[in-house]
PDB file of N, CA and C in Angstrom:
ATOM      1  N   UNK A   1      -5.616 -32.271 -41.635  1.00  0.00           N
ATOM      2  CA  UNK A   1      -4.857 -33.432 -42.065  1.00  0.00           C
ATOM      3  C   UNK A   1      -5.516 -34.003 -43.321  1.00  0.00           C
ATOM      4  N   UNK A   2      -4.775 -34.613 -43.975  1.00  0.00           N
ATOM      5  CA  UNK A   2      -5.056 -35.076 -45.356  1.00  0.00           C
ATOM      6  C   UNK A   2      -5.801 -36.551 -45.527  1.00  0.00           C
ATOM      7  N   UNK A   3      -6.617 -37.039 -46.247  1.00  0.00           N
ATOM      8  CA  UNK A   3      -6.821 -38.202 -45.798  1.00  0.00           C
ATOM      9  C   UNK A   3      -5.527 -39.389 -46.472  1.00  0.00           C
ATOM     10  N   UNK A   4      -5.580 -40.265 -45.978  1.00  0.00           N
ATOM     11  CA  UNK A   4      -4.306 -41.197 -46.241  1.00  0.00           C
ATOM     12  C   UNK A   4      -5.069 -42.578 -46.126  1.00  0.00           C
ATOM     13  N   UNK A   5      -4.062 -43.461 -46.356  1.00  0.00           N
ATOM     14  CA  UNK A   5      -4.028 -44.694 -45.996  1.00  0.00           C
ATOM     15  C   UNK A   5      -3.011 -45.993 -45.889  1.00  0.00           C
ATOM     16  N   UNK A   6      -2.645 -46.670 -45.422  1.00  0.00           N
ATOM     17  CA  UNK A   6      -1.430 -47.753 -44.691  1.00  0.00           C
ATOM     18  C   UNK A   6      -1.967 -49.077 -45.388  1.00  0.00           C
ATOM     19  N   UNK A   7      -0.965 -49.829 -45.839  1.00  0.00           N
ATOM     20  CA  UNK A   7      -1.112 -51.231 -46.332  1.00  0.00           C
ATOM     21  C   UNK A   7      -0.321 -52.164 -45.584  1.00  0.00           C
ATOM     22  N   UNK A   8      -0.354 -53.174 -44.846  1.00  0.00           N
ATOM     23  CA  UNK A   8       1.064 -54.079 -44.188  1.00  0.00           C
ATOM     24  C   UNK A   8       0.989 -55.440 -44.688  1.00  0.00           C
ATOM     25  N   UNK A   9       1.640 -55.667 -45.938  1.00  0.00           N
ATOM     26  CA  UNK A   9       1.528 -56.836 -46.577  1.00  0.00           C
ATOM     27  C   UNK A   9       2.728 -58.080 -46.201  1.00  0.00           C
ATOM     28  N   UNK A  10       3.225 -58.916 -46.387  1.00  0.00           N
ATOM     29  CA  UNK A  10       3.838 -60.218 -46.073  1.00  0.00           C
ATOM     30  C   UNK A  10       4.024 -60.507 -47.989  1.00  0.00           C
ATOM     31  N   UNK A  11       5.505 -60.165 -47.850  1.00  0.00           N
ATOM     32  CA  UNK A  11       6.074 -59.991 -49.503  1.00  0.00           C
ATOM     33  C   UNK A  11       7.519 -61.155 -49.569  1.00  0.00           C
ATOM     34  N   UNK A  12       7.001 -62.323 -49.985  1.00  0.00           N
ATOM     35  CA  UNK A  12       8.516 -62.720 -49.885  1.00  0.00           C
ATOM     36  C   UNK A  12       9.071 -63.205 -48.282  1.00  0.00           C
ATOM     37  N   UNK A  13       9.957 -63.222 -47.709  1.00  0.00           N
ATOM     38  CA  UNK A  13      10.290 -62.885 -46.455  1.00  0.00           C
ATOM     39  C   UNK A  13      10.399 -61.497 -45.600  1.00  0.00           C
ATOM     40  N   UNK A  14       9.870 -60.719 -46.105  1.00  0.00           N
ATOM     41  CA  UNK A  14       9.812 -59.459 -45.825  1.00  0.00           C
ATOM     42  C   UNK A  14       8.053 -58.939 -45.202  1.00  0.00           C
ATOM     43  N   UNK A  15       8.200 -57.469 -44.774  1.00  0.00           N
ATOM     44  CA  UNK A  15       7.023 -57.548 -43.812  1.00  0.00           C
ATOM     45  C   UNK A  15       7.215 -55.956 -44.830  1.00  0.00           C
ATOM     46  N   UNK A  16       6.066 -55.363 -45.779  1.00  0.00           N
ATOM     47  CA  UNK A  16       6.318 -54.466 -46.309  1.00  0.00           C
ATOM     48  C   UNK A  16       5.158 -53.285 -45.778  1.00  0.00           C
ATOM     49  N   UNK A  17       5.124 -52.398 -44.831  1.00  0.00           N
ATOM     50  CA  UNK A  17       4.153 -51.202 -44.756  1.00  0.00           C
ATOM     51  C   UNK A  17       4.466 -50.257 -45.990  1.00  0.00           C
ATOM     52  N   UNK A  18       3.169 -49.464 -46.646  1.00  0.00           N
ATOM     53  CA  UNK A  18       3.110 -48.680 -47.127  1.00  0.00           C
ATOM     54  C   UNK A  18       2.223 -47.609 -46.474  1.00  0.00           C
ATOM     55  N   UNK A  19       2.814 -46.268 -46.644  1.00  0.00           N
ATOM     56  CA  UNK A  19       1.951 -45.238 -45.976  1.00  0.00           C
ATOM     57  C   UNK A  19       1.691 -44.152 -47.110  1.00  0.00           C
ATOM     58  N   UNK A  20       0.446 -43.587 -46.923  1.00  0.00           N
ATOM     59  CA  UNK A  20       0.539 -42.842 -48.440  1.00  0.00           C
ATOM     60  C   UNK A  20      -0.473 -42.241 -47.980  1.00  0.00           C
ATOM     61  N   UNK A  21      -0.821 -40.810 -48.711  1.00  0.00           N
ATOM     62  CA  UNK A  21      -1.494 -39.634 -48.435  1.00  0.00           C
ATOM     63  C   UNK A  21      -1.794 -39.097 -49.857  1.00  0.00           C
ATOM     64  N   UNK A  22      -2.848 -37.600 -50.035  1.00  0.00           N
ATOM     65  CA  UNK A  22      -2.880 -37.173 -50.447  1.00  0.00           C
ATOM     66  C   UNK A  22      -2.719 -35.796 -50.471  1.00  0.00           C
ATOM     67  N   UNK A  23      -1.552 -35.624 -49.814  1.00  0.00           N
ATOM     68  CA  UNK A  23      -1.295 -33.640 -49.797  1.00  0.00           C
ATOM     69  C   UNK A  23      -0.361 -33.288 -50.778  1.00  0.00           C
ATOM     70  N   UNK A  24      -0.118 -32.079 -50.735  1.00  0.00           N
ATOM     71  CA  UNK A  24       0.603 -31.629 -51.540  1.00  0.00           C
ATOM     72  C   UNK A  24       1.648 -32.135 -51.867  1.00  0.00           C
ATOM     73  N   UNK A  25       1.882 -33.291 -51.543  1.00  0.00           N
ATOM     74  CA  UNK A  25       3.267 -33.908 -52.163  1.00  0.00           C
ATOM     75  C   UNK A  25       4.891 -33.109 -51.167  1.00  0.00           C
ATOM     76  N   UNK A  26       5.952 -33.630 -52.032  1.00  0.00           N
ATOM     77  CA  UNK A  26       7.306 -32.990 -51.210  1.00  0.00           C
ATOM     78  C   UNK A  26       8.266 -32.668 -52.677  1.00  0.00           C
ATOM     79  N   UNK A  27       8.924 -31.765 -52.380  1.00  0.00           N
ATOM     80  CA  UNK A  27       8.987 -30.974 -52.822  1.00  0.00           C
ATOM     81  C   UNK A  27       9.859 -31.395 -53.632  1.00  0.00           C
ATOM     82  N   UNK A  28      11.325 -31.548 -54.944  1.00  0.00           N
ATOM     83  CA  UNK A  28      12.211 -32.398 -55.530  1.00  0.00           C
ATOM     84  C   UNK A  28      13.184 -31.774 -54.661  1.00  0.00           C
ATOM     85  N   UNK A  29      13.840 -30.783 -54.513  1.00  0.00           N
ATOM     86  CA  UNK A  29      14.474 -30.203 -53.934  1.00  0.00           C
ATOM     87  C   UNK A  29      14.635 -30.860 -52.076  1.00  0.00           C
ATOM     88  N   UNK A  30      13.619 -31.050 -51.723  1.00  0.00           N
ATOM     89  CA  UNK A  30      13.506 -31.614 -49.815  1.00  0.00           C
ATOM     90  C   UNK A  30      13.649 -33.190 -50.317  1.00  0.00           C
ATOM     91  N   UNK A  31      13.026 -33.709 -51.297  1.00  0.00           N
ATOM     92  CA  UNK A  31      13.296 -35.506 -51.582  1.00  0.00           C
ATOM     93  C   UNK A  31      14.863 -35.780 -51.847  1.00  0.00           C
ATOM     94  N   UNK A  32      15.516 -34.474 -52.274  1.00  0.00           N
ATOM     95  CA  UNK A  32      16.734 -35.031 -52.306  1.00  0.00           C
ATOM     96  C   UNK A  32      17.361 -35.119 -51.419  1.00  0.00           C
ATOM     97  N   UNK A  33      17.344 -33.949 -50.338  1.00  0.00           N
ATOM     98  CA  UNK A  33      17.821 -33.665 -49.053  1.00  0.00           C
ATOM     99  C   UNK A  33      17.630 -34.053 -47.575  1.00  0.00           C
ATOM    100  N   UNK A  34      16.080 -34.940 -47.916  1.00  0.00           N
ATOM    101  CA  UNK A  34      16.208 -35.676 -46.733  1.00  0.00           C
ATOM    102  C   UNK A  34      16.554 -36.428 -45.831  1.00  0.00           C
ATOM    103  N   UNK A  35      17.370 -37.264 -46.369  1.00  0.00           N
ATOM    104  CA  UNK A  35      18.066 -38.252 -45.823  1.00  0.00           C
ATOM    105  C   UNK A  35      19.643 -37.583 -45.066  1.00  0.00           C
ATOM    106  N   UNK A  36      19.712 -35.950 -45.856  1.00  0.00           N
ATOM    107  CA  UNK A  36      20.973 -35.317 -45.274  1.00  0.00           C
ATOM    108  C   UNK A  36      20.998 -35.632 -43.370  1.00  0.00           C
ATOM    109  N   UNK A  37      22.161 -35.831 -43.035  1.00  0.00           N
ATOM    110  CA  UNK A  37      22.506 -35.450 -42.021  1.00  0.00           C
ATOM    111  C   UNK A  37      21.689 -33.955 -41.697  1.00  0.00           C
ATOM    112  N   UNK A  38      21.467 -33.583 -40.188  1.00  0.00           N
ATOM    113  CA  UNK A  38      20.888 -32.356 -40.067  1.00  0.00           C
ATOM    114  C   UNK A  38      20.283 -31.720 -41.014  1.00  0.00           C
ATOM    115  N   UNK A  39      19.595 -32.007 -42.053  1.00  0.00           N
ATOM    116  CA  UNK A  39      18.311 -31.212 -42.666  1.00  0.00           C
ATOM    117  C   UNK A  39      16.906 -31.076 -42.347  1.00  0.00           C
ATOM    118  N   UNK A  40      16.574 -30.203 -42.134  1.00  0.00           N
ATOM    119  CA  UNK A  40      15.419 -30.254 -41.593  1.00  0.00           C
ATOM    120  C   UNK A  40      14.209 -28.796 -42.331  1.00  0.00           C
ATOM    121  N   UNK A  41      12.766 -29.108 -42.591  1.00  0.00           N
ATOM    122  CA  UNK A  41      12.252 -27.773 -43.280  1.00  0.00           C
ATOM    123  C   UNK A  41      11.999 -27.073 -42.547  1.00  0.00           C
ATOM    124  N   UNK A  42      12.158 -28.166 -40.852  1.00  0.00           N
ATOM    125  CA  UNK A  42      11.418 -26.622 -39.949  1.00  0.00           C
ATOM    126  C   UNK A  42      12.457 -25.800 -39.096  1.00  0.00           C
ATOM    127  N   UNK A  43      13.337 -25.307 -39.601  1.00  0.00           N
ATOM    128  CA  UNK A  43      14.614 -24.593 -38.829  1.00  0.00           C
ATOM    129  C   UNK A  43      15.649 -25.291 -38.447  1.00  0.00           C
ATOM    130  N   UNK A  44      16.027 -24.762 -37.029  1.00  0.00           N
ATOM    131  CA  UNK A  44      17.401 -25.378 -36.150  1.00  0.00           C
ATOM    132  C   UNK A  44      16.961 -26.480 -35.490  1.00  0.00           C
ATOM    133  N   UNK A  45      17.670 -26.659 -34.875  1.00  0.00           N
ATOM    134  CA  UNK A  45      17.638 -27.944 -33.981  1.00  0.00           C
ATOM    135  C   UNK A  45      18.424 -29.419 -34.394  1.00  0.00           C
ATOM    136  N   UNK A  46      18.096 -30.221 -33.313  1.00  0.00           N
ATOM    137  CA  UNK A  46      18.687 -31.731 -33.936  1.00  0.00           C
ATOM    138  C   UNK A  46      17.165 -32.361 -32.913  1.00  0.00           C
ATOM    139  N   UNK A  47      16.922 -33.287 -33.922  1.00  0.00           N
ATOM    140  CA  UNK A  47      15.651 -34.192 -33.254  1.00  0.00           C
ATOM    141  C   UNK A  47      15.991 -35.262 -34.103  1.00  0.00           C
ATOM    142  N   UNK A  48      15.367 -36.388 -33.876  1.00  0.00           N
ATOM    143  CA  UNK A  48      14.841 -37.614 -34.711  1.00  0.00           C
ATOM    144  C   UNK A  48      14.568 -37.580 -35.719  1.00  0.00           C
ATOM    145  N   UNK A  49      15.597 -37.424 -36.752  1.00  0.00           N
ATOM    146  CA  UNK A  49      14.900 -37.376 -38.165  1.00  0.00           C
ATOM    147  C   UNK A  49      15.376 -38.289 -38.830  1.00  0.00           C
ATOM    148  N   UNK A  50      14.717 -38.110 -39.979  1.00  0.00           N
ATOM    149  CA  UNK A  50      14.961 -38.903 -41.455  1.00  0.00           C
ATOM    150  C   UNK A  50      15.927 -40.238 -41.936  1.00  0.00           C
ATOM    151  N   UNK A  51      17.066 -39.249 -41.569  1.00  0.00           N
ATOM    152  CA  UNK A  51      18.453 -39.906 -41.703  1.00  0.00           C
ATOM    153  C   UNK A  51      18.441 -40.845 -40.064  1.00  0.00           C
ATOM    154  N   UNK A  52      18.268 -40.854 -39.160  1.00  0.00           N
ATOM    155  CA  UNK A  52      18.481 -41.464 -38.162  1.00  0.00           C
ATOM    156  C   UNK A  52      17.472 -42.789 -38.486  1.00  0.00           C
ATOM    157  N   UNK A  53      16.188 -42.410 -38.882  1.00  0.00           N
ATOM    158  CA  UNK A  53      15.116 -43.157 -39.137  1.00  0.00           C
ATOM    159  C   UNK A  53      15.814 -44.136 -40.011  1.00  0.00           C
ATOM    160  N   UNK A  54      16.042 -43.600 -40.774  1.00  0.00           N
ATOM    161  CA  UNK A  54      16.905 -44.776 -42.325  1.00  0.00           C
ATOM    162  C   UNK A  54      18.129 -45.682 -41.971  1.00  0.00           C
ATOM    163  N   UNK A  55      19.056 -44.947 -40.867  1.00  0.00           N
ATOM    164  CA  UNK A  55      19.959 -45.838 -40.261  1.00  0.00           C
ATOM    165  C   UNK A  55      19.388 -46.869 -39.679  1.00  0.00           C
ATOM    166  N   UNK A  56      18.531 -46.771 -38.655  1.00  0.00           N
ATOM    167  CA  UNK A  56      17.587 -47.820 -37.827  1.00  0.00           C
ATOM    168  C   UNK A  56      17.288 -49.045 -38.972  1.00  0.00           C
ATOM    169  N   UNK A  57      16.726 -48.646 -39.709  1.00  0.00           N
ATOM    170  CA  UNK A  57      15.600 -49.582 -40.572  1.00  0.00           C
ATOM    171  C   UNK A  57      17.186 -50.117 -41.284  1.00  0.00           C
ATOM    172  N   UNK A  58      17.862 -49.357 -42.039  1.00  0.00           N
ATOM    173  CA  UNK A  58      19.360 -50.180 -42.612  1.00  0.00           C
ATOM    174  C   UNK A  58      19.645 -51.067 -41.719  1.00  0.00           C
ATOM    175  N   UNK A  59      20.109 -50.649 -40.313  1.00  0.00           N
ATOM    176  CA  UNK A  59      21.192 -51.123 -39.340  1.00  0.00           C
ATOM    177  C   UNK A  59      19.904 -53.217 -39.080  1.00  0.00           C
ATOM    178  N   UNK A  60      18.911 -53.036 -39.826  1.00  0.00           N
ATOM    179  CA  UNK A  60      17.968 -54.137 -39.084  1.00  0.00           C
ATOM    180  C   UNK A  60      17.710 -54.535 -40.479  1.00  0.00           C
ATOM    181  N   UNK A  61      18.453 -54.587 -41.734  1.00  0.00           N
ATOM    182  CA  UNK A  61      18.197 -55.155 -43.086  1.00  0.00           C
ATOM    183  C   UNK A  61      16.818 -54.704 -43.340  1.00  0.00           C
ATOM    184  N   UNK A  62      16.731 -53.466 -43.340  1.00  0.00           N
ATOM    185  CA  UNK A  62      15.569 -52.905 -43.959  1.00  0.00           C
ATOM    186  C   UNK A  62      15.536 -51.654 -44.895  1.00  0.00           C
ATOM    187  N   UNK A  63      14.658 -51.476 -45.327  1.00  0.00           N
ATOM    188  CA  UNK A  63      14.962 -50.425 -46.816  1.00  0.00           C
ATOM    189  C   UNK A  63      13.716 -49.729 -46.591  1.00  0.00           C
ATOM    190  N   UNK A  64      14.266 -48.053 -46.651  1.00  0.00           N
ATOM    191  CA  UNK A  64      12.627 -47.616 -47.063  1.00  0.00           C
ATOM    192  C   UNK A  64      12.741 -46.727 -48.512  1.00  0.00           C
ATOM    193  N   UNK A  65      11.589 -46.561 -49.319  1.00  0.00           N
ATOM    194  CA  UNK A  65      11.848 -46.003 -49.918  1.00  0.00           C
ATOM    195  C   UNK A  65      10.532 -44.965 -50.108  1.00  0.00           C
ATOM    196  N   UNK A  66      10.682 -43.589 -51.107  1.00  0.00           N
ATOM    197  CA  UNK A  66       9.950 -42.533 -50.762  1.00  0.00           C
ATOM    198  C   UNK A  66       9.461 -42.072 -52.291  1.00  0.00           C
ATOM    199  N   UNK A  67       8.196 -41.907 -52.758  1.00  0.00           N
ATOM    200  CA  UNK A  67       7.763 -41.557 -54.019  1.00  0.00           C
ATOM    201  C   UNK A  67       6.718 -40.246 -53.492  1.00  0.00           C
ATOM    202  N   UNK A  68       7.076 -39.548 -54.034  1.00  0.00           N
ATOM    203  CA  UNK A  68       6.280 -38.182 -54.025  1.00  0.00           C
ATOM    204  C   UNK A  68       5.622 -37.615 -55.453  1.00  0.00           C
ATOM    205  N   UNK A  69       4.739 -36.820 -55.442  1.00  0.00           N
ATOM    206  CA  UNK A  69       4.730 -35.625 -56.737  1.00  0.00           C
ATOM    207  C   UNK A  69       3.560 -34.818 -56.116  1.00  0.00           C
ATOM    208  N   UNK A  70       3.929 -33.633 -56.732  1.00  0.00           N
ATOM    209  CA  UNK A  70       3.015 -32.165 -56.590  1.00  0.00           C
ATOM    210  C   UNK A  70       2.390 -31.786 -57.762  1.00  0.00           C
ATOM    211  N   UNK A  71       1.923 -32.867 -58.663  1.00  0.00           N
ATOM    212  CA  UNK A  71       1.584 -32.466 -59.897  1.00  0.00           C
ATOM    213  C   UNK A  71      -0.113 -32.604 -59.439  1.00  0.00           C
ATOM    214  N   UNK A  72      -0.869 -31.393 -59.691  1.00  0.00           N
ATOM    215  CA  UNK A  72      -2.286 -31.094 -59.711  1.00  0.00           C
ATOM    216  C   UNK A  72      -2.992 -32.591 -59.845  1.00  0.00           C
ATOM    217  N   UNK A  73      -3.880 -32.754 -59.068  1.00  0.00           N
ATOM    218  CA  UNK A  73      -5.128 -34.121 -59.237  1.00  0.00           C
ATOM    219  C   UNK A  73      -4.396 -35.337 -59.064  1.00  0.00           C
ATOM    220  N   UNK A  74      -2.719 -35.773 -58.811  1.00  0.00           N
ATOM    221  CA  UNK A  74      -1.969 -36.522 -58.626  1.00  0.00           C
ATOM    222  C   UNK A  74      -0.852 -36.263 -57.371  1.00  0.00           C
ATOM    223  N   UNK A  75      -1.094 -35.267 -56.815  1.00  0.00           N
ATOM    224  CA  UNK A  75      -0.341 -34.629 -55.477  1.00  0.00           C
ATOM    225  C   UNK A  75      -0.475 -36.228 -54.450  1.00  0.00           C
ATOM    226  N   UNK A  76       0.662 -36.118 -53.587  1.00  0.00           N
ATOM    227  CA  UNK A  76       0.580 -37.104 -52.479  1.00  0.00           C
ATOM    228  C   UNK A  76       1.793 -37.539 -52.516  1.00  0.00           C
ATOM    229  N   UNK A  77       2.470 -38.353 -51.445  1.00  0.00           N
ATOM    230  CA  UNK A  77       3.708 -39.359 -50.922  1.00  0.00           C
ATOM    231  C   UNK A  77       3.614 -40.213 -50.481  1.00  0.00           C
ATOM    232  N   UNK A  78       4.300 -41.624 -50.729  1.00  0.00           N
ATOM    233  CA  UNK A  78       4.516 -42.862 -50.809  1.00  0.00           C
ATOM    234  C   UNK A  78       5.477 -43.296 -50.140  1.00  0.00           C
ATOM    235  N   UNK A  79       5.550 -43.499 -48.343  1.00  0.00           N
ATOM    236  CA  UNK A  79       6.916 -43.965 -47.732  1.00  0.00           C
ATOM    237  C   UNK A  79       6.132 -45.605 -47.965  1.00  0.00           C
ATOM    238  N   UNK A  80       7.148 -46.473 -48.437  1.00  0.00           N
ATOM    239  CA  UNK A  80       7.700 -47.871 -48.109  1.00  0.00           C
ATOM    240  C   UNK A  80       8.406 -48.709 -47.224  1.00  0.00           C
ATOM    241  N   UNK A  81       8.004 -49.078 -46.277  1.00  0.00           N
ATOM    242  CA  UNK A  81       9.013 -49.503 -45.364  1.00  0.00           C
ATOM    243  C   UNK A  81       9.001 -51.184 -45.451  1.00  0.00           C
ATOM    244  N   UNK A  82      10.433 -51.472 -45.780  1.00  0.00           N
ATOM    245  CA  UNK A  82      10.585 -53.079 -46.207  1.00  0.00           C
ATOM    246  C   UNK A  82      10.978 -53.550 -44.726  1.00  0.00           C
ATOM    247  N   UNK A  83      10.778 -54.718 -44.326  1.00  0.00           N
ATOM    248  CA  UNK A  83      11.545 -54.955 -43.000  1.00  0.00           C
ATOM    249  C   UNK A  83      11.371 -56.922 -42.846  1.00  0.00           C
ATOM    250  N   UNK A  84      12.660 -57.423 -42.273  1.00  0.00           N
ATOM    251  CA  UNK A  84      12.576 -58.537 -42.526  1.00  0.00           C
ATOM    252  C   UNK A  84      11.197 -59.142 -41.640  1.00  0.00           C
ATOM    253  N   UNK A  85      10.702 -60.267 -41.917  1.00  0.00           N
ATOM    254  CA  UNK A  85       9.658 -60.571 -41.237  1.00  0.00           C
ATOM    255  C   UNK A  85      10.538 -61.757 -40.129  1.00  0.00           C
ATOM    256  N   UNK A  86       9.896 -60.957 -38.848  1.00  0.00           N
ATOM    257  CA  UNK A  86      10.075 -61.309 -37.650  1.00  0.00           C
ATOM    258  C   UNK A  86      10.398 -62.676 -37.387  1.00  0.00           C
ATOM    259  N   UNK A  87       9.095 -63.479 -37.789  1.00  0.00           N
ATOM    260  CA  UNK A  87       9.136 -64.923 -37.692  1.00  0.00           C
ATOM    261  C   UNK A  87      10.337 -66.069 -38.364  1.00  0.00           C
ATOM    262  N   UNK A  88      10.650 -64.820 -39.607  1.00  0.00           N
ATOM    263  CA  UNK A  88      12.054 -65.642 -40.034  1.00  0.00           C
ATOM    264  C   UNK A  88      12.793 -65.440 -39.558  1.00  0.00           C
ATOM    265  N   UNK A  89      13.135 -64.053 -38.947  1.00  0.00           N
ATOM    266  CA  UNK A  89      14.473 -63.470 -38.268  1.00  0.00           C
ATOM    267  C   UNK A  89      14.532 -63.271 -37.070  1.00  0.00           C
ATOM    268  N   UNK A  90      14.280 -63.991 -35.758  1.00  0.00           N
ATOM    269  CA  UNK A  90      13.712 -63.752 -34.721  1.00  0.00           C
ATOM    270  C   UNK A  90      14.795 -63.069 -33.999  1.00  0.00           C
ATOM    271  N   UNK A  91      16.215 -62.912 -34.426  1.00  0.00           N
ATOM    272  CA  UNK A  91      17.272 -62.328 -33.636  1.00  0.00           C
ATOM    273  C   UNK A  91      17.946 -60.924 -34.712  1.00  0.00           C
ATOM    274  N   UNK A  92      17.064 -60.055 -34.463  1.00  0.00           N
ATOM    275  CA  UNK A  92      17.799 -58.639 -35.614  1.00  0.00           C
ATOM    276  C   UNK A  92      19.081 -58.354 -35.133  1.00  0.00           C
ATOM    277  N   UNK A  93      19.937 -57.759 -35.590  1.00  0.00           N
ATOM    278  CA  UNK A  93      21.194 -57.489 -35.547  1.00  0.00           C
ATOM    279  C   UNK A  93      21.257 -55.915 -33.886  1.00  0.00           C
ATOM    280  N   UNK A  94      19.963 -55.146 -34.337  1.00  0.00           N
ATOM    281  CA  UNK A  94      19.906 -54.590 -32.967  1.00  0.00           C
ATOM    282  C   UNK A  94      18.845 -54.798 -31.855  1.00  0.00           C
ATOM    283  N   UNK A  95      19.087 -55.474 -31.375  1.00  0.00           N
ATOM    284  CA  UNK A  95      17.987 -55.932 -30.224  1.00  0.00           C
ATOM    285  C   UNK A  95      16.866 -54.892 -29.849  1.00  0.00           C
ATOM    286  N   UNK A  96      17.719 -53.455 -29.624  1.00  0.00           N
ATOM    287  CA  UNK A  96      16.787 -52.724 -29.405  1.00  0.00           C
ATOM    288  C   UNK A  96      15.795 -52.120 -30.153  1.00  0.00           C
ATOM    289  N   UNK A  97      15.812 -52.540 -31.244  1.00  0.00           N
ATOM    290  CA  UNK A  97      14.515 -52.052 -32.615  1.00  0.00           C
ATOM    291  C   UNK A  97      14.054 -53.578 -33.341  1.00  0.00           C
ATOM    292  N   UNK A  98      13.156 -54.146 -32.418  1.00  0.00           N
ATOM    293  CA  UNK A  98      12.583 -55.132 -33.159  1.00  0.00           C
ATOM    294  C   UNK A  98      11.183 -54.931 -33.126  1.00  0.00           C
ATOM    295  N   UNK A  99      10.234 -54.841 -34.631  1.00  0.00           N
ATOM    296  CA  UNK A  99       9.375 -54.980 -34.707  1.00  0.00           C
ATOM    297  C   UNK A  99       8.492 -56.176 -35.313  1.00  0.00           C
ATOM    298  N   UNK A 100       7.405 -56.563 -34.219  1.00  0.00           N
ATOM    299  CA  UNK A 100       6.144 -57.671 -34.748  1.00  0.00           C
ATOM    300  C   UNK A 100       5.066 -57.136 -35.003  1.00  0.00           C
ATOM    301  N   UNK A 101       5.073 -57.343 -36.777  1.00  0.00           N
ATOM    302  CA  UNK A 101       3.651 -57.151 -37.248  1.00  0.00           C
ATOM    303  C   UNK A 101       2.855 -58.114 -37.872  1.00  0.00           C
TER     304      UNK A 101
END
């Protein structure tokens, strides 16, 4: 595993995690396609992915967003996850995905 590191800042009314690494980055080709319905790099199947992930965080006024590159001595990825902060919004639109950070 690569080493990484997580930030969870208080931006505004918003509750912003950043997660970020240093591996080889993703690829331009998979950054475009991730969010597809059923895409996936590791074969068949249907599991929990991407696109389901992004509905969740939408469906609860949240945004993520994704910065990558594979360029030598600058390799690594940048997920963003915006999410309203709890204390302002104590009733999310889906009950069943509320997070306190």
């Amino acid at each position: 595993m690569y080493p990484g590191c997580y930030s969870l800042e208080k931006w505004k009314n918003r509750r912003v995690l950043t997660l970020a690494d240093t591996g080889t980055g993703i690829s331009h080709d998979v950054l475009k396609r991730m969010f597809d319905q059923f895409f996936s790099t590791k074969g068949t199947g249907r599991r929990f992915g991407s696109l389901d992930l992004r509905q969740l965080i939408a469906r609860n006024s949240g945004d993520l967003r994704v910065w990558s590159s594979r360029r030598p001595r600058h390799a690594g990825t940048v997920f963003t996850l915006f999410l309203p902060d709890t204390a302002e919004h104590p009733r999310l639109k889906d009950d069943s995905f509320q997070i306190h950070l």
